[in-house]
N, C-alpha and C. Protein backbone atom coordinates (compact mmCIF):
# COMPACT_ATOMS: atom_id res chain seq x y z
N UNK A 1 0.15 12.99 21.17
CA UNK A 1 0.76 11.70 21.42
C UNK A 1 1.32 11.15 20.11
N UNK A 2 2.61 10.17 19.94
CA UNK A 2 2.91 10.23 19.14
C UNK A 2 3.39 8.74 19.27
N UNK A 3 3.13 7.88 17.98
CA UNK A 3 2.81 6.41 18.34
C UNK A 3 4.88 6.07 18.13
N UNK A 4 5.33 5.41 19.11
CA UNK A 4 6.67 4.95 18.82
C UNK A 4 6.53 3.26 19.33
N UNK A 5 6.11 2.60 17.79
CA UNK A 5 6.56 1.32 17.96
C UNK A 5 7.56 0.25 17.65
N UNK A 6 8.15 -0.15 18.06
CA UNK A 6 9.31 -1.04 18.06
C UNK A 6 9.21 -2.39 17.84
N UNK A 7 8.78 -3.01 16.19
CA UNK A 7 8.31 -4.10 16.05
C UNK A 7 8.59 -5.56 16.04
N UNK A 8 10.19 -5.05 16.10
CA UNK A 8 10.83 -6.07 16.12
C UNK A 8 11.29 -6.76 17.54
N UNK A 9 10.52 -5.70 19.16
CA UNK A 9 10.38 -6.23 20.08
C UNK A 9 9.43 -6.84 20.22
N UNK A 10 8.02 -6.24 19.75
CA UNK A 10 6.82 -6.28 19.63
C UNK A 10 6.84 -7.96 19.46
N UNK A 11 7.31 -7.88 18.52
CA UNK A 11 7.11 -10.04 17.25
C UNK A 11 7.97 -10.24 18.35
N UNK A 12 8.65 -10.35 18.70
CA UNK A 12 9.60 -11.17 19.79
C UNK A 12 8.90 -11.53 21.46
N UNK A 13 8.24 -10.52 21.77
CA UNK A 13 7.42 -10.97 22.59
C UNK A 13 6.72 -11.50 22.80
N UNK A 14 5.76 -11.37 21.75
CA UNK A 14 4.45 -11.73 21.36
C UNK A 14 4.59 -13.90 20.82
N UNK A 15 5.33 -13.47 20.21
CA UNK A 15 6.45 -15.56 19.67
C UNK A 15 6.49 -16.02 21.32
N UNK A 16 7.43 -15.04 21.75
CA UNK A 16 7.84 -16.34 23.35
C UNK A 16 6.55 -16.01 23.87
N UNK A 17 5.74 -15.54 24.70
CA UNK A 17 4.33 -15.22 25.27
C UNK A 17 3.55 -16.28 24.75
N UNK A 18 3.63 -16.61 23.83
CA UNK A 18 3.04 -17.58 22.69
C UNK A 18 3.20 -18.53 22.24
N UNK A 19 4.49 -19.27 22.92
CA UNK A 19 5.58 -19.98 21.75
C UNK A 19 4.47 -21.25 21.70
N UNK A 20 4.34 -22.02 20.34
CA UNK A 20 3.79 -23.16 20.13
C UNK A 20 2.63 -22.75 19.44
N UNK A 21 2.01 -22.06 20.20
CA UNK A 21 0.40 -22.08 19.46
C UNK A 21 0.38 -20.42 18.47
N UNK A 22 1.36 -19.47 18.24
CA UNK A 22 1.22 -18.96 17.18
C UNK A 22 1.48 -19.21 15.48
N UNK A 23 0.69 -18.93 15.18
CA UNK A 23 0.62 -19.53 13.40
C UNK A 23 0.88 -18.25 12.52
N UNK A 24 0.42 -17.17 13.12
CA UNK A 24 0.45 -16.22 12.19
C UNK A 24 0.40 -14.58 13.20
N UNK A 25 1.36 -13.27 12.67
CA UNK A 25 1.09 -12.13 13.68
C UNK A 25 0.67 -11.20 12.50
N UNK A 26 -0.42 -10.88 12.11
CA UNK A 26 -0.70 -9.40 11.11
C UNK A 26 -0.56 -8.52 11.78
N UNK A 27 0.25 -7.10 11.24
CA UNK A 27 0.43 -5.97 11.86
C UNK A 27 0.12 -4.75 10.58
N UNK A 28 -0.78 -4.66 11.09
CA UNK A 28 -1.42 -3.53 10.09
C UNK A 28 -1.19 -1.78 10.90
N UNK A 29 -0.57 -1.29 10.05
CA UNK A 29 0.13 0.51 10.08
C UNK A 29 -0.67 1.35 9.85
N UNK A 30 -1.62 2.34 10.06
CA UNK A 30 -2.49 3.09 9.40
C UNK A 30 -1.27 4.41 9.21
N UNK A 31 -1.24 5.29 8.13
CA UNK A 31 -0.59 6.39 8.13
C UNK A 31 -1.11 7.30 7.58
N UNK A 32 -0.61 8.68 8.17
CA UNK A 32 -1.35 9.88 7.53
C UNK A 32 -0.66 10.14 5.78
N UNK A 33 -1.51 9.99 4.94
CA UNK A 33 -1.08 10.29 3.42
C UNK A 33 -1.71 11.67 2.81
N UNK A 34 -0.88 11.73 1.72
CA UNK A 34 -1.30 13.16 1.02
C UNK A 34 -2.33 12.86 0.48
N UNK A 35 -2.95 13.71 0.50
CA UNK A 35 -4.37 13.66 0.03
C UNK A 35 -4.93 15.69 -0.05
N UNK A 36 -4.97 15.77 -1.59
CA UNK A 36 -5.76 16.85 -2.27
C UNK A 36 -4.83 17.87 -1.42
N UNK A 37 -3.73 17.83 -1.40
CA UNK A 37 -2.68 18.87 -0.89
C UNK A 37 -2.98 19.04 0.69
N UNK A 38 -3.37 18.09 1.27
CA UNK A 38 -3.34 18.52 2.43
C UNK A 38 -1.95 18.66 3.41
N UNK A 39 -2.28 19.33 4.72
CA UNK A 39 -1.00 19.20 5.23
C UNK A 39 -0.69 18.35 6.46
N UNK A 40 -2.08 17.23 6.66
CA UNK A 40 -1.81 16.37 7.91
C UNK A 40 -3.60 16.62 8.43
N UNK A 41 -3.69 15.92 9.39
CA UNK A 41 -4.92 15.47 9.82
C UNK A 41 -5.42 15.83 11.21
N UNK A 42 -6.23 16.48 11.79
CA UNK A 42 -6.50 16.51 13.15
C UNK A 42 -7.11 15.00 13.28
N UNK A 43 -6.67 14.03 14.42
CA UNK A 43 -7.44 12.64 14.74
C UNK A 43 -8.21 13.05 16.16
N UNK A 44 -9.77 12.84 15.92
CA UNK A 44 -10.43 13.12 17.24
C UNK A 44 -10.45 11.30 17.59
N UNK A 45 -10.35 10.78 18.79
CA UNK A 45 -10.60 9.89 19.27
C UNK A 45 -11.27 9.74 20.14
N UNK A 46 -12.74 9.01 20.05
CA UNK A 46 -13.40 8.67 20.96
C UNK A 46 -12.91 7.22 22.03
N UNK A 47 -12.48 7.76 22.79
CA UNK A 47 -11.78 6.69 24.00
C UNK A 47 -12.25 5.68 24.49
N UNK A 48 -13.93 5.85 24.81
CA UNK A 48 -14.80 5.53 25.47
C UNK A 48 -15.19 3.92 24.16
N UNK A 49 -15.25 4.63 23.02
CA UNK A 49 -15.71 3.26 22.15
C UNK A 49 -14.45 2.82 21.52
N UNK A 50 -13.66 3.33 21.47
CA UNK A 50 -12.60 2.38 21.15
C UNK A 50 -11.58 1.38 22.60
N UNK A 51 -12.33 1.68 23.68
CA UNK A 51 -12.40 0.75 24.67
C UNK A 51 -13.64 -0.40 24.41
N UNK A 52 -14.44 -0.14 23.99
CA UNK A 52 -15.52 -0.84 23.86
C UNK A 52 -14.66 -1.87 22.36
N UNK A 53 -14.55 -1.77 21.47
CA UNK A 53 -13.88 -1.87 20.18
C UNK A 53 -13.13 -3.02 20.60
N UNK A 54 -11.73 -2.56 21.24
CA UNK A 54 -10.66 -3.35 21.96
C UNK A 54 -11.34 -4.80 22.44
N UNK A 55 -12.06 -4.05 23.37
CA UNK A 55 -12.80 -5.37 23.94
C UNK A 55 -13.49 -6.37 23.15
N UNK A 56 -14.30 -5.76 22.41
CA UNK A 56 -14.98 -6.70 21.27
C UNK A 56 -14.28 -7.53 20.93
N UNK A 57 -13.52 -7.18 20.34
CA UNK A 57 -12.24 -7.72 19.59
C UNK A 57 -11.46 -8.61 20.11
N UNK A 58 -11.17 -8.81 21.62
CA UNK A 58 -10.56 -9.42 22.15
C UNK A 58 -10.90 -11.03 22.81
N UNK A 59 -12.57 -10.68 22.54
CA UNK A 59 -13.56 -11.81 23.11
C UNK A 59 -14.01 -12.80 21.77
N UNK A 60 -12.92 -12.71 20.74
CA UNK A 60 -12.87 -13.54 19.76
C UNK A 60 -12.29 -14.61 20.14
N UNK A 61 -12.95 -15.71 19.26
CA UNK A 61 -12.34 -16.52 19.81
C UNK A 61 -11.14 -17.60 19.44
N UNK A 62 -10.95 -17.02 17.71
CA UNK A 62 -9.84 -17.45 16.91
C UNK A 62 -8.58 -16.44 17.15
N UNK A 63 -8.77 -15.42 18.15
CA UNK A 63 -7.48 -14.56 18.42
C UNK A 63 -6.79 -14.58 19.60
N UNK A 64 -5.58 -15.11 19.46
CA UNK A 64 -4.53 -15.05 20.51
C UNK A 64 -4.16 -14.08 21.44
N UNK A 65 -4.28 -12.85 20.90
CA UNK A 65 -3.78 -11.61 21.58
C UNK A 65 -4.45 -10.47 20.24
N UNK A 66 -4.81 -9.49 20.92
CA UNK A 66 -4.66 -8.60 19.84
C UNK A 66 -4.17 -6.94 20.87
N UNK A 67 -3.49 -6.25 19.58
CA UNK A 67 -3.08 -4.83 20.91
C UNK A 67 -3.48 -3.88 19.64
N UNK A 68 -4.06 -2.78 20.15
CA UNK A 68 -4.52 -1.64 19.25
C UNK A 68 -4.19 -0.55 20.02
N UNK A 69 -3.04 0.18 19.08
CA UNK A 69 -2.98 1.82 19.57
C UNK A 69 -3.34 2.89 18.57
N UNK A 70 -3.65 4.23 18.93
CA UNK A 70 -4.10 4.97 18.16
C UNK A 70 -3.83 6.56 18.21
N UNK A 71 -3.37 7.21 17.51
CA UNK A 71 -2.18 7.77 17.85
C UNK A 71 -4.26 9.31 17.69
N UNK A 72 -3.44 10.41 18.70
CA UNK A 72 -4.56 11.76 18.61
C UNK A 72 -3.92 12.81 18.32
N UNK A 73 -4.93 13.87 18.42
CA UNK A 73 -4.26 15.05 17.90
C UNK A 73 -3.87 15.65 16.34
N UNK A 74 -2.77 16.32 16.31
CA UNK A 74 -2.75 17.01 15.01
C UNK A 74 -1.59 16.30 14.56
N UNK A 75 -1.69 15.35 13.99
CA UNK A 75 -0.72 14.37 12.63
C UNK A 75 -0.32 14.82 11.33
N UNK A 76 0.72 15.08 11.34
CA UNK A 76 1.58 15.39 9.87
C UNK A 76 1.92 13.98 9.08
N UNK A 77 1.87 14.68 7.79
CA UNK A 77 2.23 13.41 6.75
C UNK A 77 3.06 12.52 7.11
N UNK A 78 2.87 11.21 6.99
CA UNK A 78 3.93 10.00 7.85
C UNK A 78 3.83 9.95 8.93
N UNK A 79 3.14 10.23 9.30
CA UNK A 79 3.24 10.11 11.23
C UNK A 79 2.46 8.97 10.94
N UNK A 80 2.54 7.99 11.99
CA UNK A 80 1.43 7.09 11.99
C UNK A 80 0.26 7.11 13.26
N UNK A 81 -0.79 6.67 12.47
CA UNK A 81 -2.09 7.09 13.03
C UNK A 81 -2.61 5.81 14.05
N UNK A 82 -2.60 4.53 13.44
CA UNK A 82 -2.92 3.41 13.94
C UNK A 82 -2.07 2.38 13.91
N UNK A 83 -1.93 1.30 15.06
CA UNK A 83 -0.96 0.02 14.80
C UNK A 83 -1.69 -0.83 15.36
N UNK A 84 -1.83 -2.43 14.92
CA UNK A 84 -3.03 -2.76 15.36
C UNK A 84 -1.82 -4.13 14.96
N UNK A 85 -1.76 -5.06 16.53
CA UNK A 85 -0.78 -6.50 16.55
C UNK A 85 -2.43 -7.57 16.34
N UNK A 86 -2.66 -8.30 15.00
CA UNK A 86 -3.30 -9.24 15.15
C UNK A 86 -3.01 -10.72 15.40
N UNK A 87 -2.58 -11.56 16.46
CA UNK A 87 -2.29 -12.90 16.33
C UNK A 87 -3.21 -14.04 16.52
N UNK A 88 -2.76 -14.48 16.21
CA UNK A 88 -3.77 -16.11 16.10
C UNK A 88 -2.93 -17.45 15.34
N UNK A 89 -3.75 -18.36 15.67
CA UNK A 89 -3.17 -19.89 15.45
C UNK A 89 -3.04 -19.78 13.81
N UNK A 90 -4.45 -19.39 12.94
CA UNK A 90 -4.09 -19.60 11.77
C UNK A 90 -3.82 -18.38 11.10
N UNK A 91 -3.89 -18.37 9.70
CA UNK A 91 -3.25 -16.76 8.99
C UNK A 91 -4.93 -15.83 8.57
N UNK A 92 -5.66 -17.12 8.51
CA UNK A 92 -6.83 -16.65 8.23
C UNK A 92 -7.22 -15.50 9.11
N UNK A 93 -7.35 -16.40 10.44
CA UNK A 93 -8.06 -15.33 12.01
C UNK A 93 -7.38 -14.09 12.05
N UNK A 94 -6.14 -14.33 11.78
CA UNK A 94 -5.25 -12.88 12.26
C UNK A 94 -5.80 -12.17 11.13
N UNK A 95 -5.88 -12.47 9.92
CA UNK A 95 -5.76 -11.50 8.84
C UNK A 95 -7.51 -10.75 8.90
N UNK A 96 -8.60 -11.36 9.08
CA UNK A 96 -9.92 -10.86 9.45
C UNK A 96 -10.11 -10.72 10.75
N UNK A 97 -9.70 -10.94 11.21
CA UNK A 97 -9.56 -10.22 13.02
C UNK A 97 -8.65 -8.73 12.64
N UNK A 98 -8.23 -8.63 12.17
CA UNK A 98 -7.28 -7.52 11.90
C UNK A 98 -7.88 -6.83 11.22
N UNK A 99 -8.68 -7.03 9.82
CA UNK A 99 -9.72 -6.49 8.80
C UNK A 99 -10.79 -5.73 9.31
N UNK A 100 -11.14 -6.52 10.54
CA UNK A 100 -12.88 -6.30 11.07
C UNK A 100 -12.63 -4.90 11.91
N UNK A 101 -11.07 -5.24 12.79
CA UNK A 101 -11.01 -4.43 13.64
C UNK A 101 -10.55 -2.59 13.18
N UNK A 102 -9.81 -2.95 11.85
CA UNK A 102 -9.78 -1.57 11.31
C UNK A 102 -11.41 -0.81 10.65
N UNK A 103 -11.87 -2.17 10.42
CA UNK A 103 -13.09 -1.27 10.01
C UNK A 103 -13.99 -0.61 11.11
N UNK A 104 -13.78 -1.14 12.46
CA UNK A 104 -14.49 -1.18 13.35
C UNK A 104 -14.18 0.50 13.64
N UNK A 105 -12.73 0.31 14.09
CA UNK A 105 -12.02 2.06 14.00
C UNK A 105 -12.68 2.90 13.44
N UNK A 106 -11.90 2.65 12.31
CA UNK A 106 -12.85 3.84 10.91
C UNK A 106 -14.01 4.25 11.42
N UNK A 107 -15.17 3.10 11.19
CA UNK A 107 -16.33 3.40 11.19
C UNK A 107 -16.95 3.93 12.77
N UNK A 108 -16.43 3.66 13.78
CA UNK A 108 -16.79 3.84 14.90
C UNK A 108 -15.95 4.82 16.12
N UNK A 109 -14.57 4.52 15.88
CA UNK A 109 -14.43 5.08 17.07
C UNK A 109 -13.12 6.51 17.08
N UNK A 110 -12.58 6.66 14.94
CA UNK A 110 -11.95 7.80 15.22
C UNK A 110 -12.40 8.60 13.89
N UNK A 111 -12.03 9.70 14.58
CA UNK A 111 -12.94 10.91 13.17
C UNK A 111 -11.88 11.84 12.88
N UNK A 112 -11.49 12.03 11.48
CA UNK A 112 -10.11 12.57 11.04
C UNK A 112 -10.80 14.15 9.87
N UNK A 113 -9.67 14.82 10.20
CA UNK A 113 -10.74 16.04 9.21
C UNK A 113 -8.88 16.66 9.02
N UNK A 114 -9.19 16.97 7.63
CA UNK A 114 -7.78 17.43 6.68
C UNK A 114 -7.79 18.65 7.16
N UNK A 115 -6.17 18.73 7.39
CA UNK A 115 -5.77 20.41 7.60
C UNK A 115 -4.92 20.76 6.19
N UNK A 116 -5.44 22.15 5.79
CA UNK A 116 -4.77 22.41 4.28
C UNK A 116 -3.54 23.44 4.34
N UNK A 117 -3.99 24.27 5.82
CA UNK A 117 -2.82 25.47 5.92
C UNK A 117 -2.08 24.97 7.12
């Protein structure tokens, strides 16, 4: 799967859906980088907790909307791995609603292992 997002529909939707009470949209990119000559990344994704994750996340209560995709499979350099829309009223919420939820990823729900050949 291969993540194709279009952000400048994305913010446009997300504004009118919203209009009045958004203050702030963080959009944080995860991408596959070079690292120790590698040649790209297998991403295993556990589905099951990054449904769980989503949800967490969503039952906040300083966040307007939030959308998390996550790209699987075998990723070459630049491909992107994660896109994660954080909105909320102030810049604060979006920006640690957005923080918590990448760490949440990482640490919980995707597991990445370097391919060298």
């Amino acid at each position: 799967m291969k993540l194709n997002v279009d952000f400048n529909k994305e913010i446009k939707r997300i504004v009118e859906r919203f209009k009045g009470d958004v203050g702030c949209i963080v959009i944080f990119v995860g991408v596959v980088k070079r690292k120790d000559n590698n040649r790209g990344v297998i991403c295993d994704v556990d589905w099951e907790k990054m449904k769980k994750i989503k949800e967490d996340m969503k039952k906040r209560q300083d966040l307007l909307y939030l959308d998390v995709k996550v790209n699987s499979g075998l990723l070459e350099i630049g491909d992107l791995i994660t896109t994660i829309f954080s909105v909320a009223y102030d810049r604060k919420s979006a920006f640690r609603a957005c923080m918590e939820c990448v760490d949440k990823i990482k640490r919980e729900g995707v597991r990445k292992k370097e391919i060298y050949q």
